[in-house]
N, C-alpha and C. Protein backbone atom coordinates (compact mmCIF):
# COMPACT_ATOMS: atom_id res chain seq x y z
N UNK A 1 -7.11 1.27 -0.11
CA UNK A 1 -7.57 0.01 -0.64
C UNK A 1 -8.20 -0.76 0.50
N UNK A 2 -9.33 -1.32 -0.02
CA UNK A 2 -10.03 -1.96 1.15
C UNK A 2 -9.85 -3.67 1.46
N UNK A 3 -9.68 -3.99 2.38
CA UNK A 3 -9.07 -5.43 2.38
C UNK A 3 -10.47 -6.38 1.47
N UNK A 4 -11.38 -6.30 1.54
CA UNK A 4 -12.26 -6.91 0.17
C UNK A 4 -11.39 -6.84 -0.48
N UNK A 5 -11.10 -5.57 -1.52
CA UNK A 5 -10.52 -5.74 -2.60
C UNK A 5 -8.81 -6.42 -2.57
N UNK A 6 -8.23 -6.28 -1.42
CA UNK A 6 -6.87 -7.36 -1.29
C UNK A 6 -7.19 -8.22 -1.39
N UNK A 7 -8.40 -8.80 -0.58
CA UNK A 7 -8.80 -10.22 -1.23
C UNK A 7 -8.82 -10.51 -2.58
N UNK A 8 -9.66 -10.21 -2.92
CA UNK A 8 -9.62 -10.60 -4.33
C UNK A 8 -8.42 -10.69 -5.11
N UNK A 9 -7.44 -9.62 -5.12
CA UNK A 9 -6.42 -9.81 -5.68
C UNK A 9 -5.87 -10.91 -5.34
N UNK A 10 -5.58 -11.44 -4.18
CA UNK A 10 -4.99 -11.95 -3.30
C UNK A 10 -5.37 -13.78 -4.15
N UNK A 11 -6.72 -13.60 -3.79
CA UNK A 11 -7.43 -15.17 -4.69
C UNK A 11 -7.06 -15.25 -6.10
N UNK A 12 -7.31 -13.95 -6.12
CA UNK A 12 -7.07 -14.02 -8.33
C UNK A 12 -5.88 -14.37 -8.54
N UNK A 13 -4.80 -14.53 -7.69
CA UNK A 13 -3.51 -14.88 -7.95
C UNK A 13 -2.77 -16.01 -7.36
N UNK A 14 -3.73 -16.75 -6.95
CA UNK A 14 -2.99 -18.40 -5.94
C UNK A 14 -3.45 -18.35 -4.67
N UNK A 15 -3.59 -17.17 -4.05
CA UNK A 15 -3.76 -17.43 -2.51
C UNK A 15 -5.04 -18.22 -2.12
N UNK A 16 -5.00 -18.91 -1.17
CA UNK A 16 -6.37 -19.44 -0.61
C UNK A 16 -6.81 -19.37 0.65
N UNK A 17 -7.72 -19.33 1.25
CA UNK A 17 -8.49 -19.46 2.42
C UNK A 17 -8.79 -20.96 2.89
N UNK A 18 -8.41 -20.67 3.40
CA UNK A 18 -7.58 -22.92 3.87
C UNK A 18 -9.17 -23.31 4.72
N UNK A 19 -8.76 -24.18 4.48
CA UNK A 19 -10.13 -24.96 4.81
C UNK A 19 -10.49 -24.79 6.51
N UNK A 20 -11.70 -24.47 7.00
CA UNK A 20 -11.85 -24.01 8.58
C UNK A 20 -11.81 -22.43 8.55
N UNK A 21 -11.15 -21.68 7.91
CA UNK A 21 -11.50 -20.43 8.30
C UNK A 21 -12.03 -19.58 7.17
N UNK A 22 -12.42 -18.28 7.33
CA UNK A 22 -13.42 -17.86 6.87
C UNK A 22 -12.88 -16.36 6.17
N UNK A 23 -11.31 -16.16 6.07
CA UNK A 23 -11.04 -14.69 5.68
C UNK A 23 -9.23 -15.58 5.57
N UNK A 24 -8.36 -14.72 4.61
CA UNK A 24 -7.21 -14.67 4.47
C UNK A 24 -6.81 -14.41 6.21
N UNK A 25 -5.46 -14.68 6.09
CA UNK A 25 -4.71 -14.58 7.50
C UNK A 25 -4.44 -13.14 7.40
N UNK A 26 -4.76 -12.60 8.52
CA UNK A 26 -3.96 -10.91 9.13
C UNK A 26 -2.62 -10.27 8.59
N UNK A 27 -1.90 -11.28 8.35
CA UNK A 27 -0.24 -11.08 8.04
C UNK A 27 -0.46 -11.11 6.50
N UNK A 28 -1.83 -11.03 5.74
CA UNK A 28 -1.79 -10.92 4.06
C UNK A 28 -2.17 -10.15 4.02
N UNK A 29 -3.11 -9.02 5.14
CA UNK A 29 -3.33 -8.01 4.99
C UNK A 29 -2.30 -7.10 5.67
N UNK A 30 -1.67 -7.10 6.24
CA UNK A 30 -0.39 -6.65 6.85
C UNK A 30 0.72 -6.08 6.02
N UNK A 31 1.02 -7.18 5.16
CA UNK A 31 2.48 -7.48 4.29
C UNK A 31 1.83 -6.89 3.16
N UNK A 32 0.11 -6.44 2.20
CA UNK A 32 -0.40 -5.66 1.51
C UNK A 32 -0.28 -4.09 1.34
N UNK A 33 -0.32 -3.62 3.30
CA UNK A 33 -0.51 -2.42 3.52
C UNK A 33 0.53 -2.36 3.65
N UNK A 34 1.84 -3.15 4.22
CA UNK A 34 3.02 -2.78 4.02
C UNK A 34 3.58 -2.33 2.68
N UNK A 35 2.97 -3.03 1.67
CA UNK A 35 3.71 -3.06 -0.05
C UNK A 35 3.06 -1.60 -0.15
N UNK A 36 1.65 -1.60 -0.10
CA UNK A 36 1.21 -0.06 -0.57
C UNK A 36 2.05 1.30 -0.47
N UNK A 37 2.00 0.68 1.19
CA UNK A 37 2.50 2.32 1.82
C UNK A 37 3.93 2.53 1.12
N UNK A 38 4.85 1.29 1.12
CA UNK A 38 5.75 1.59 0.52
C UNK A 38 6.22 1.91 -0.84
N UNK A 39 5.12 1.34 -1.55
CA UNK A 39 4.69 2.00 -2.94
C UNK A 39 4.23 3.19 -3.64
N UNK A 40 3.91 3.54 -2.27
CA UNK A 40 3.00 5.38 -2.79
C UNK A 40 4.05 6.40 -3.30
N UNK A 41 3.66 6.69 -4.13
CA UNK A 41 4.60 8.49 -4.44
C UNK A 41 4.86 8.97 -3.33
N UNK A 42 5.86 9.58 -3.41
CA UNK A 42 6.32 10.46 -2.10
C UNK A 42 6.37 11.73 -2.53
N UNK A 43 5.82 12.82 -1.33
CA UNK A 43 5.38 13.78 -1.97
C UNK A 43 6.83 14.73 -2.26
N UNK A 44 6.93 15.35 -3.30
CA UNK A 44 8.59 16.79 -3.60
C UNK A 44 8.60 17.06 -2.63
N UNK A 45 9.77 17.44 -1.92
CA UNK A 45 10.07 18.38 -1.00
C UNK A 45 9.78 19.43 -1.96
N UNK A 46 9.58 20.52 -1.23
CA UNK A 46 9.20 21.83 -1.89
C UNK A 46 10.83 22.51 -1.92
N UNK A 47 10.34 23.06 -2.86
CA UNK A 47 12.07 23.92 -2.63
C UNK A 47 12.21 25.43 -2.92
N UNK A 48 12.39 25.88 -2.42
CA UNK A 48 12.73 27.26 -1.61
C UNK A 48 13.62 28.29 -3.07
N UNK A 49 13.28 28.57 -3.63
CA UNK A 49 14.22 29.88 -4.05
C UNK A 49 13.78 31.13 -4.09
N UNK A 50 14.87 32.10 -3.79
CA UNK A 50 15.06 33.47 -3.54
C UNK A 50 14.21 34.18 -4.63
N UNK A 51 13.87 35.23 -3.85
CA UNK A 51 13.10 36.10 -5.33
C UNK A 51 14.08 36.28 -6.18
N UNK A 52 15.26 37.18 -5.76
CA UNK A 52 16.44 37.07 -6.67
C UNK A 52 16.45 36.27 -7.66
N UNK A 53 16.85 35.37 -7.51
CA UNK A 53 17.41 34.29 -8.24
C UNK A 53 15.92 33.63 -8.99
N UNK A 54 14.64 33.76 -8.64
CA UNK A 54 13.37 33.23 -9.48
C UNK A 54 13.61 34.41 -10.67
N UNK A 55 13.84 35.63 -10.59
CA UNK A 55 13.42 36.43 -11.97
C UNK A 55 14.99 35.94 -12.95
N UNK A 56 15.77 35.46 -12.68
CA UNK A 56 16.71 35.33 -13.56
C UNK A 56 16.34 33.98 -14.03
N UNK A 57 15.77 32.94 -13.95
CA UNK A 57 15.32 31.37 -14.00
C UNK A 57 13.75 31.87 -14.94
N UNK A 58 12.78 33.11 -14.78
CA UNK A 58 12.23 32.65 -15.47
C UNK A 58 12.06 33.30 -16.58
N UNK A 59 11.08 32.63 -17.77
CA UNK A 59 11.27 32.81 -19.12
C UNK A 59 10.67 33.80 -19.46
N UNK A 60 10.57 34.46 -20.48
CA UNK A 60 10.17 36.14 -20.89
C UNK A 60 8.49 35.30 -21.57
N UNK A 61 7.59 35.89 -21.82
CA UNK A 61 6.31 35.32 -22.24
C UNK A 61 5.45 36.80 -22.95
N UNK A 62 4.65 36.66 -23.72
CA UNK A 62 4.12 37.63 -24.19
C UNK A 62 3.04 38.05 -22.76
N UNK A 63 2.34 37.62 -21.90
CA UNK A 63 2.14 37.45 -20.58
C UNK A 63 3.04 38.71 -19.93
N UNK A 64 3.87 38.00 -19.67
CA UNK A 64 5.16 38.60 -18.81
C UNK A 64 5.83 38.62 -19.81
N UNK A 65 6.55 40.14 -20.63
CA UNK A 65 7.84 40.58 -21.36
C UNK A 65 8.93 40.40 -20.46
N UNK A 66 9.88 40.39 -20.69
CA UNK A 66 11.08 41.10 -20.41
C UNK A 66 10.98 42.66 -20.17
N UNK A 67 11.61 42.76 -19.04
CA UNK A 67 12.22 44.03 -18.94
C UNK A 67 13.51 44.37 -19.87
N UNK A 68 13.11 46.38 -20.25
CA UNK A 68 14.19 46.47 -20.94
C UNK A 68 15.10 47.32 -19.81
């Protein structure tokens, strides 16, 4: 997200740019990228199983029969 567009959010919702300066304060873009990052999906740990143990977990399919 690009701080333009924090702005805007930022205005569309109460914030203002105080009279004399020319951009939101640093610490609104700060405390933004803070919320994001902490907002993002976090990616699965991946998880590990044995071949073993994958053919008993998976399902029989006209694809893949069952063994007789």
């Amino acid at each position: 997200m690009t701080k333009d567009q924090i702005r805007e959010i930022f205005l569309a919702n109460g914030f203002t740019v105080k009279e004399g300066q020319s951009d939101l304060k640093q610490y609104v873009y700060d405390a933004a990228y803070a919320l994001l990052e902490r907002a993002a999906p976090q990616p699965a740990a991946a998880e590990w199983i044995p071949v073993s143990e994958r053919a008993a977990i998976t399902r029989p399919s006209a694809a893949y029969p069952a063994e007789s």
